[in-house]
PDB file of N, CA and C in Angstrom:
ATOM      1  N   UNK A   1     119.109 127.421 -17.547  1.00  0.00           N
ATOM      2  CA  UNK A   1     117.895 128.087 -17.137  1.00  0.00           C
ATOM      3  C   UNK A   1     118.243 129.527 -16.768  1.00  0.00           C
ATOM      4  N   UNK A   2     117.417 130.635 -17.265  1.00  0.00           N
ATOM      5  CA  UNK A   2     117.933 131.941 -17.651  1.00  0.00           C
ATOM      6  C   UNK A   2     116.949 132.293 -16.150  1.00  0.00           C
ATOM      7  N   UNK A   3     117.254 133.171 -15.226  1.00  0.00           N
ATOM      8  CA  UNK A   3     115.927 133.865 -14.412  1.00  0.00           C
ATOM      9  C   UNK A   3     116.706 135.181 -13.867  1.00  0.00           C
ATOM     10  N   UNK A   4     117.287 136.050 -15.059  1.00  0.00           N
ATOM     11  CA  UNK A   4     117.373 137.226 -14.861  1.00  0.00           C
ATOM     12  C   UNK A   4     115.890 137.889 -15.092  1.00  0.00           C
ATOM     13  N   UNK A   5     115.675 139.094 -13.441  1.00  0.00           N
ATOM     14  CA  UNK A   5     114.784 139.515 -13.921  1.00  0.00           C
ATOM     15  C   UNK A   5     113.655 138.631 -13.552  1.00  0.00           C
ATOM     16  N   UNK A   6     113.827 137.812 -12.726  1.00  0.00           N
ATOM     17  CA  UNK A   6     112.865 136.827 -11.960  1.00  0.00           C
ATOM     18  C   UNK A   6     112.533 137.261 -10.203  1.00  0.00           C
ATOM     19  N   UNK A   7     110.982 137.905  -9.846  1.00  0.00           N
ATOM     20  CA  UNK A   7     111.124 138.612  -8.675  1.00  0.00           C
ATOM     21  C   UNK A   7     110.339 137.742  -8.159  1.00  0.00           C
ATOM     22  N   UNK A   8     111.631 137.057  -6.902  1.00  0.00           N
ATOM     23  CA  UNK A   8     110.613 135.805  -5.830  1.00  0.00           C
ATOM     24  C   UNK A   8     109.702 136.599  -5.372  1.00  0.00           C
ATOM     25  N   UNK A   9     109.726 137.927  -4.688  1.00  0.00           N
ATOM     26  CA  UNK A   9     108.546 138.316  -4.029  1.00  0.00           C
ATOM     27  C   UNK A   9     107.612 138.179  -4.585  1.00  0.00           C
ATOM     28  N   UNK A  10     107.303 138.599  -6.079  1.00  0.00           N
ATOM     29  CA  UNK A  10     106.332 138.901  -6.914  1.00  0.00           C
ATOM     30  C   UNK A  10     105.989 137.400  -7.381  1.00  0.00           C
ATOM     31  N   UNK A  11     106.602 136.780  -6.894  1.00  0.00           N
ATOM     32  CA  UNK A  11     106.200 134.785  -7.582  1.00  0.00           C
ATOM     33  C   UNK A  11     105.386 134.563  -6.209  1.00  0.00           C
ATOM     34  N   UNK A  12     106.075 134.880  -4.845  1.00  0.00           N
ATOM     35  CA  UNK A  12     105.502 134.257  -4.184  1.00  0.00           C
ATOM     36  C   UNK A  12     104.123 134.904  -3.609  1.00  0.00           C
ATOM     37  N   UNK A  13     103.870 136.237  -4.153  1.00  0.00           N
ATOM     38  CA  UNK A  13     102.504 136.647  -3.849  1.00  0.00           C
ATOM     39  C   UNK A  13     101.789 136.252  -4.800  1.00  0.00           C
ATOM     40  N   UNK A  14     101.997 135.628  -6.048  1.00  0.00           N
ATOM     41  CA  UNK A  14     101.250 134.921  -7.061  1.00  0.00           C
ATOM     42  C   UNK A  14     100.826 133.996  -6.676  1.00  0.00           C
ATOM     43  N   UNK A  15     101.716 132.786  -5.923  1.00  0.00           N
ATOM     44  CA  UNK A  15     101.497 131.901  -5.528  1.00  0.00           C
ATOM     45  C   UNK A  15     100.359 131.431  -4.560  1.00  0.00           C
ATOM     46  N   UNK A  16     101.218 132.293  -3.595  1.00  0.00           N
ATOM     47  CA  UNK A  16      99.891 132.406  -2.578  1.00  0.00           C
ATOM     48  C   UNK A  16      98.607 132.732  -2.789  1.00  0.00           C
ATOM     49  N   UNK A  17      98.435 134.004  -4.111  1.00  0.00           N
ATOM     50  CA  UNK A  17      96.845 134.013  -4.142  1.00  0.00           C
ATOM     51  C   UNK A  17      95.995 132.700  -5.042  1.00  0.00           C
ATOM     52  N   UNK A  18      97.145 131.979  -5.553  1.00  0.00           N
ATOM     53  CA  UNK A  18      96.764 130.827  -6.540  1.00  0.00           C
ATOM     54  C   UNK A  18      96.263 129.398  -5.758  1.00  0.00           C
ATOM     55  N   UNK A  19      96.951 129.817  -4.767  1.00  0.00           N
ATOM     56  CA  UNK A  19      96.734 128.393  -3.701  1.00  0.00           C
ATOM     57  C   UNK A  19      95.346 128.957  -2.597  1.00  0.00           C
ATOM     58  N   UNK A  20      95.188 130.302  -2.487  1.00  0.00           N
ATOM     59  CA  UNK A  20      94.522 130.781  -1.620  1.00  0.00           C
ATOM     60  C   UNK A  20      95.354 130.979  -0.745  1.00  0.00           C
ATOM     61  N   UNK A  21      96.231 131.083  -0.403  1.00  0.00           N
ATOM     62  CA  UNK A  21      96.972 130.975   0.987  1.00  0.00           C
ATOM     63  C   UNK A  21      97.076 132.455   1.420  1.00  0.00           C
ATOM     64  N   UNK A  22      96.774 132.413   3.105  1.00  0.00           N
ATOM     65  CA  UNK A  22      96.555 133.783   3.353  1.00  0.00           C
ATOM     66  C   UNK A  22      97.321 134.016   4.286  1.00  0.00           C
ATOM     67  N   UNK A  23      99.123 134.717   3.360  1.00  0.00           N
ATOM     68  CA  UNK A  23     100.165 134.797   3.737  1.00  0.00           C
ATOM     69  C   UNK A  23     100.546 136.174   4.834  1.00  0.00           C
ATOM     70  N   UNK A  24     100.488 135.628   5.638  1.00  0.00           N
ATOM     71  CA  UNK A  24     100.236 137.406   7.042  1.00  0.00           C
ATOM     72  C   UNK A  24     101.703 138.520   6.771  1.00  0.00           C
ATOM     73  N   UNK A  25     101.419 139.662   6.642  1.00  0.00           N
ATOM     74  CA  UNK A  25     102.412 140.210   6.523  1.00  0.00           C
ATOM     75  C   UNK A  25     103.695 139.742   7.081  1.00  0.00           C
ATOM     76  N   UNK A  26     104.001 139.353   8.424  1.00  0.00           N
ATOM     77  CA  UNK A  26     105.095 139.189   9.049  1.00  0.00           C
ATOM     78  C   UNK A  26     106.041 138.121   8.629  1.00  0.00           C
ATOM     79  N   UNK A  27     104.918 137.628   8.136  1.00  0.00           N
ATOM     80  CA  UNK A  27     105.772 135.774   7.389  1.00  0.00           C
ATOM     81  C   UNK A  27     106.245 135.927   6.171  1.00  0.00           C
ATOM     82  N   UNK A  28     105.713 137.033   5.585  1.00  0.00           N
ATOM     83  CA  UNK A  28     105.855 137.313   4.130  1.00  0.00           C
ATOM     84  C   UNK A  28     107.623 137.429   3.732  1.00  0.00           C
ATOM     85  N   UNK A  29     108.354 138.381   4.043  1.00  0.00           N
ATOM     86  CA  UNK A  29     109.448 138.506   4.268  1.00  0.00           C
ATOM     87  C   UNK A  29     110.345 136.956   4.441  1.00  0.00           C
ATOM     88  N   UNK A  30     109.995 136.555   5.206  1.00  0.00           N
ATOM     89  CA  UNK A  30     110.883 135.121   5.890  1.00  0.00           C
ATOM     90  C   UNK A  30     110.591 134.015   4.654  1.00  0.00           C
ATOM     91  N   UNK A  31     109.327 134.225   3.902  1.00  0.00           N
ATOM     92  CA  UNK A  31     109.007 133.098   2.796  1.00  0.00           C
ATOM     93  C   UNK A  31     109.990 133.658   1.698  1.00  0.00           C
ATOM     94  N   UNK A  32     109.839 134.975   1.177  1.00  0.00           N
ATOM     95  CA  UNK A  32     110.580 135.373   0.156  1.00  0.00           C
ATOM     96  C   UNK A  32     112.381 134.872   0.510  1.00  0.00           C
ATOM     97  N   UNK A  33     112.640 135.389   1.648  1.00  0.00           N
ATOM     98  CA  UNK A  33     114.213 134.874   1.820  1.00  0.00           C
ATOM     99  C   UNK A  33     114.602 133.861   1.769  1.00  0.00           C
ATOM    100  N   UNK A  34     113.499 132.349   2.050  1.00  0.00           N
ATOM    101  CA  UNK A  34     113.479 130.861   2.016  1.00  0.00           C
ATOM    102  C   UNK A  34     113.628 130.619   0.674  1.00  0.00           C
ATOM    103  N   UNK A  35     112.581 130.950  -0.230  1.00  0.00           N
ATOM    104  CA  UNK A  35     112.469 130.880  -2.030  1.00  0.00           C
ATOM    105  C   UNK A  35     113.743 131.390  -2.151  1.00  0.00           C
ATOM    106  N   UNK A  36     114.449 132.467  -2.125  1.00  0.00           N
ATOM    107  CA  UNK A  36     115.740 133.337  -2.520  1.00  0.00           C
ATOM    108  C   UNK A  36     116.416 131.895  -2.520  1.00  0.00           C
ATOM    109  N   UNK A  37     116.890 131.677  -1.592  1.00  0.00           N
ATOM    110  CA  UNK A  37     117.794 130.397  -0.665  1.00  0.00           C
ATOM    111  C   UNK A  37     117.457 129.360  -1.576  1.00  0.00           C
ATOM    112  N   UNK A  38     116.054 128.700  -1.801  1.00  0.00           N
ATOM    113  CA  UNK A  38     115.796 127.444  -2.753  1.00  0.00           C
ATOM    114  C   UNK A  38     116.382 128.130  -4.250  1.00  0.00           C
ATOM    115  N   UNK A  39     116.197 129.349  -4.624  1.00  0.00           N
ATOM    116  CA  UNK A  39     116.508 129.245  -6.259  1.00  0.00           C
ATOM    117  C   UNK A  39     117.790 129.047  -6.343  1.00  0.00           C
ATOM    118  N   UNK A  40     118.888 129.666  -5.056  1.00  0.00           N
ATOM    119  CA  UNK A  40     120.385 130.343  -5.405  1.00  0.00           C
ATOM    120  C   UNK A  40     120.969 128.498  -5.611  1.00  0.00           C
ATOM    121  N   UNK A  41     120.015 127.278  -4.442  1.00  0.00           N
ATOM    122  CA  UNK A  41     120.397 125.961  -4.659  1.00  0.00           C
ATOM    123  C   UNK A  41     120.263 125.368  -5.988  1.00  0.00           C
ATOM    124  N   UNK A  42     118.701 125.438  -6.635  1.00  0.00           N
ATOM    125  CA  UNK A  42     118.499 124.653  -7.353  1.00  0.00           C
ATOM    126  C   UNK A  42     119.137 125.742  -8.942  1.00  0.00           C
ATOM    127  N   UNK A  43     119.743 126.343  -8.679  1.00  0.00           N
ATOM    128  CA  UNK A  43     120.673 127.108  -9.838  1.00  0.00           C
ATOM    129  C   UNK A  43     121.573 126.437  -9.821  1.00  0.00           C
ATOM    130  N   UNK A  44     122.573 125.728  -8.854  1.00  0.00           N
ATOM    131  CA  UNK A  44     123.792 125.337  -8.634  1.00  0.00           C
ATOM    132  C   UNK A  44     123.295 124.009  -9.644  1.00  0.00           C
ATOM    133  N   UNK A  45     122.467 123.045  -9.153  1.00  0.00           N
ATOM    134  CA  UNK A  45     122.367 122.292  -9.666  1.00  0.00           C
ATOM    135  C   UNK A  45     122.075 121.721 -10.593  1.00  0.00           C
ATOM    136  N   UNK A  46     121.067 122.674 -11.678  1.00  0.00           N
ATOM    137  CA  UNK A  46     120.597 123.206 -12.790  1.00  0.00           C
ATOM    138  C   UNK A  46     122.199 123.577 -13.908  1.00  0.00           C
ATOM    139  N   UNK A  47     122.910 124.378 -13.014  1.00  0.00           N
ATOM    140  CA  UNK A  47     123.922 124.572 -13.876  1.00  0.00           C
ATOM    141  C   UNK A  47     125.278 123.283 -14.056  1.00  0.00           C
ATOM    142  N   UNK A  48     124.961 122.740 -12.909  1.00  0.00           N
ATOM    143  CA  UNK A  48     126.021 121.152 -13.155  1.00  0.00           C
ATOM    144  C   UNK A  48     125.801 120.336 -13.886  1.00  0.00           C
ATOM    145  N   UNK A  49     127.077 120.313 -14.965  1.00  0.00           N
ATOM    146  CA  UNK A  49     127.353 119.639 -16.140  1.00  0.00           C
ATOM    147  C   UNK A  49     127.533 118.561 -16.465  1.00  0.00           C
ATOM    148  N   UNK A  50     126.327 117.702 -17.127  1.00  0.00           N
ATOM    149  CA  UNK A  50     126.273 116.099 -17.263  1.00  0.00           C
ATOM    150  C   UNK A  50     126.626 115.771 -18.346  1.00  0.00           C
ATOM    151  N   UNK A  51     127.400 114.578 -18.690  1.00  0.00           N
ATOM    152  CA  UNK A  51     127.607 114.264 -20.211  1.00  0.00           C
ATOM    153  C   UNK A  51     126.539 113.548 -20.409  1.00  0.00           C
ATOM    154  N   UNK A  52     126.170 113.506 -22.067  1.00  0.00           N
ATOM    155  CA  UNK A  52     124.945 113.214 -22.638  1.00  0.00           C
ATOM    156  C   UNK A  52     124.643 112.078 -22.454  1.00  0.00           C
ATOM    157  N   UNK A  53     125.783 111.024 -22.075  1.00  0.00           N
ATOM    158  CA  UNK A  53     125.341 109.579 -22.018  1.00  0.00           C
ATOM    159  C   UNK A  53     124.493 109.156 -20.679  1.00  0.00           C
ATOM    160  N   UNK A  54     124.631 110.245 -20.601  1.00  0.00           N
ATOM    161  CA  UNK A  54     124.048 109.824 -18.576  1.00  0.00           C
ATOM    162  C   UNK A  54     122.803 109.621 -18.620  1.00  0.00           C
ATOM    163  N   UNK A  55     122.058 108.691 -17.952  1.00  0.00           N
ATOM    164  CA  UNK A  55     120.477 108.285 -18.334  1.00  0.00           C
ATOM    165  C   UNK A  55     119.887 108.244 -16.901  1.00  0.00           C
ATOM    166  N   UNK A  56     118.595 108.630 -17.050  1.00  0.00           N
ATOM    167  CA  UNK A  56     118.114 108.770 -15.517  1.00  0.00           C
ATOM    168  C   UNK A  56     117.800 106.853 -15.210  1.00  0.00           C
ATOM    169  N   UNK A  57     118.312 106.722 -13.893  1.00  0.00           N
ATOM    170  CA  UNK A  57     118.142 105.348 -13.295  1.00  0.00           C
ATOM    171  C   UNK A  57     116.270 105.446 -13.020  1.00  0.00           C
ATOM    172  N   UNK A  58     115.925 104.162 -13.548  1.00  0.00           N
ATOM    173  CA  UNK A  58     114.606 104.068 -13.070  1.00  0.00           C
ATOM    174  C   UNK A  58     114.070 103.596 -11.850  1.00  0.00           C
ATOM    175  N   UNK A  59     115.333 103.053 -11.301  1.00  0.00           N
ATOM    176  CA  UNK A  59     114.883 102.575 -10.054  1.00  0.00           C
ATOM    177  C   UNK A  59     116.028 103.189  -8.878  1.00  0.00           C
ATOM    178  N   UNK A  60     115.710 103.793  -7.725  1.00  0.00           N
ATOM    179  CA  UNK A  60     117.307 104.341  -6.869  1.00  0.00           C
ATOM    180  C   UNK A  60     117.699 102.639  -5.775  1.00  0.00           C
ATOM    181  N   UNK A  61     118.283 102.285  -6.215  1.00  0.00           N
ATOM    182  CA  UNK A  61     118.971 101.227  -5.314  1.00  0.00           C
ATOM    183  C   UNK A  61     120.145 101.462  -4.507  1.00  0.00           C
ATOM    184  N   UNK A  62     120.052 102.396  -3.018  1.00  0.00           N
ATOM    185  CA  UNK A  62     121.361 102.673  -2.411  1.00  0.00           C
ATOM    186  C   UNK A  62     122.058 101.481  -1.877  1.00  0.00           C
TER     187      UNK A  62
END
């Protein structure tokens, strides 16, 4: 998954006007740095390498 050139700020003021959400200046900042934080994770995990045989379990039985 490529997201050069991907601006959380600019996603998350999309977002917000898509949901209606009426994001107050002061919070604005602290949401963008949270999203930053969720992409830099779900990159890590996005980029970890599965061999093809691997099949999603349909049921989680810990």
């Amino acid at each position: 998954m490529r997201t050069e050139g991907f601006n959380v700020g600019e996603y998350v003021d999309q977002i917000a006007l898509l949901l209606d959400l009426q994001l107050r200046d002061e919070y604005r900042d602290s949401v963008v740095a949270n999203f930053e934080r969720i992409r830099a994770i779900a990159n890590l995990v996005n980029e970890f390498p599965l061999a093809e045989e691997i099949e999603a379990a349909p049921i989680f039985e810990p």
